[in-house]
C-alpha atoms as a PDB file:
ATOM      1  CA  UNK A   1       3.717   6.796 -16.664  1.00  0.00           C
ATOM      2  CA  UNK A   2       1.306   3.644 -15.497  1.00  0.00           C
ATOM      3  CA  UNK A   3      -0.314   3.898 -12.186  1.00  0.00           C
ATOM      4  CA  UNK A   4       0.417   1.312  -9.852  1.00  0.00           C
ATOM      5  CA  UNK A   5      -3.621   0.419  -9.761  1.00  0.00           C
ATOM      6  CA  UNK A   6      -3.541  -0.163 -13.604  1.00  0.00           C
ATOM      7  CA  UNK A   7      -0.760  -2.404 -13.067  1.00  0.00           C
ATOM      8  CA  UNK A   8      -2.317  -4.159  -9.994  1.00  0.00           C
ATOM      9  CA  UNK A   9      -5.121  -5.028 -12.306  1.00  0.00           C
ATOM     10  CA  UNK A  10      -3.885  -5.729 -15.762  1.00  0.00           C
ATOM     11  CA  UNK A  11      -1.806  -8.640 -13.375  1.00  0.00           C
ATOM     12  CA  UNK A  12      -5.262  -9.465 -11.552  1.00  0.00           C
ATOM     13  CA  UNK A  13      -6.376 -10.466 -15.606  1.00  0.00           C
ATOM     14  CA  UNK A  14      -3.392 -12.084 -15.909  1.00  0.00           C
ATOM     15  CA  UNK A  15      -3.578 -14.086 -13.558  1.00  0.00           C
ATOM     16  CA  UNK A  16      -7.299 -15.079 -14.144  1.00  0.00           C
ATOM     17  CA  UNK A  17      -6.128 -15.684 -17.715  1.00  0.00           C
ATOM     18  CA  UNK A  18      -3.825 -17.978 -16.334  1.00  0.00           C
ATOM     19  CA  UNK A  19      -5.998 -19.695 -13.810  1.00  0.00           C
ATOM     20  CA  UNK A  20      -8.881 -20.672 -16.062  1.00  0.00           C
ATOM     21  CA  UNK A  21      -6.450 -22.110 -18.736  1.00  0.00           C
ATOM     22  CA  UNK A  22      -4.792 -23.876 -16.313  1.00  0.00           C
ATOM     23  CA  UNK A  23      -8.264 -25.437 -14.877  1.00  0.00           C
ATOM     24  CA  UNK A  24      -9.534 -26.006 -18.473  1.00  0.00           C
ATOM     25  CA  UNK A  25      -6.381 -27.665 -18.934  1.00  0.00           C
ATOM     26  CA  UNK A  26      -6.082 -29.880 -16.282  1.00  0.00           C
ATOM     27  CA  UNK A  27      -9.761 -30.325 -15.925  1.00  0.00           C
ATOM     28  CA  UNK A  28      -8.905 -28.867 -12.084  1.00  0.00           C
ATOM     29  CA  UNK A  29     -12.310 -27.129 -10.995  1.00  0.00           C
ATOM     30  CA  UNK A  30     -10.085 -25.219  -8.008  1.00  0.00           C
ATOM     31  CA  UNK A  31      -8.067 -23.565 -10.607  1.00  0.00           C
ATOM     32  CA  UNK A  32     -11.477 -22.385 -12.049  1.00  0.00           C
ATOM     33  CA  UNK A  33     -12.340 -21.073  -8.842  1.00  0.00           C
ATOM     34  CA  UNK A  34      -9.167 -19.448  -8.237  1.00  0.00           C
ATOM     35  CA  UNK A  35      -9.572 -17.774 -11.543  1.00  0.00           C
ATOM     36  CA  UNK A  36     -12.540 -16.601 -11.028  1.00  0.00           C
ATOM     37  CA  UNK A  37     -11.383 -15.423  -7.357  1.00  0.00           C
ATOM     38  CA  UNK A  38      -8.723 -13.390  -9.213  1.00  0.00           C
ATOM     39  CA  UNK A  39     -11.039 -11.886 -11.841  1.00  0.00           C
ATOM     40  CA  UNK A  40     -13.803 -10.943  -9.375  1.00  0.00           C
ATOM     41  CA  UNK A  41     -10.945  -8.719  -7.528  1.00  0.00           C
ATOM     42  CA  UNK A  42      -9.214  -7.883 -11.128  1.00  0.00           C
ATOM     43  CA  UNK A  43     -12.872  -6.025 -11.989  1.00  0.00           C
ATOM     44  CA  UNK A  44     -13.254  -4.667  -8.020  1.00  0.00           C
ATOM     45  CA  UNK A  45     -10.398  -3.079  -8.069  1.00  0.00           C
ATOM     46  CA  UNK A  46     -10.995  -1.955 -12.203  1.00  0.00           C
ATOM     47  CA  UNK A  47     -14.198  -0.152 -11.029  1.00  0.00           C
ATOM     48  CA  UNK A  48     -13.533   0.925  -7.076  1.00  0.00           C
ATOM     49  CA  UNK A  49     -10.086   2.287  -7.272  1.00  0.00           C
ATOM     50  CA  UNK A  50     -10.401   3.511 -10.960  1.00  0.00           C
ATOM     51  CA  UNK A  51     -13.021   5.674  -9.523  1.00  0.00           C
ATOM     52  CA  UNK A  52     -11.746   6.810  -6.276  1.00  0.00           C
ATOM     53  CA  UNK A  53      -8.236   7.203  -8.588  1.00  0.00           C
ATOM     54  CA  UNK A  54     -10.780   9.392 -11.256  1.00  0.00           C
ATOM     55  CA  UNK A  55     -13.247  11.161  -8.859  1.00  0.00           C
ATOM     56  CA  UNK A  56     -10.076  12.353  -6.889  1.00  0.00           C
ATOM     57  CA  UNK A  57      -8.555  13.994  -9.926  1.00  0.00           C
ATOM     58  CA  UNK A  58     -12.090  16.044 -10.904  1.00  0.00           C
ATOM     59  CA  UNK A  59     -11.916  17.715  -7.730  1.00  0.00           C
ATOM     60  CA  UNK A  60     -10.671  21.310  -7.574  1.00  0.00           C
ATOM     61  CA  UNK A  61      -7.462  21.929  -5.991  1.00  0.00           C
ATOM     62  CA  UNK A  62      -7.826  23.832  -2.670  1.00  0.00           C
ATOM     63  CA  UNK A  63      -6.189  27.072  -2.616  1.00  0.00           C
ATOM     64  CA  UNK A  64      -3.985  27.793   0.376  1.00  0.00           C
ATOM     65  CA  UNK A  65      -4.475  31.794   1.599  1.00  0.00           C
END
């Protein structure tokens, strides 16, 4: 099963996908922007929570007495 934080970033790609062709499209430089916006926080949240999400998982359980 996907993790909700994959998901949460394959749709922050998306929607950069989405914004830049739309800018290059419409020759709109805020649509470039808001592409960008959406790909800086797509790769933020790729490395930071991947991570956390990664590092978490390496940790040994604690054992209750």
């Amino acid at each position: 099963m996907v993790d909700r934080w994959l998901i949460f970033v394959i749709s922050e790609f998306v929607s950069a996908a989405l914004g830049f062709l739309w800018g290059f499209y419409t020759g709109s430089v805020v649509f470039l922007w808001i592409g960008g916006f959406f790909f800086s926080l797509g790769v933020f949240a790729a490395t930071r929570l991947g991570f956390d999400r990664w590092k978490a998982k390496q940790r040994p359980k604690r054992k209750r007495p």
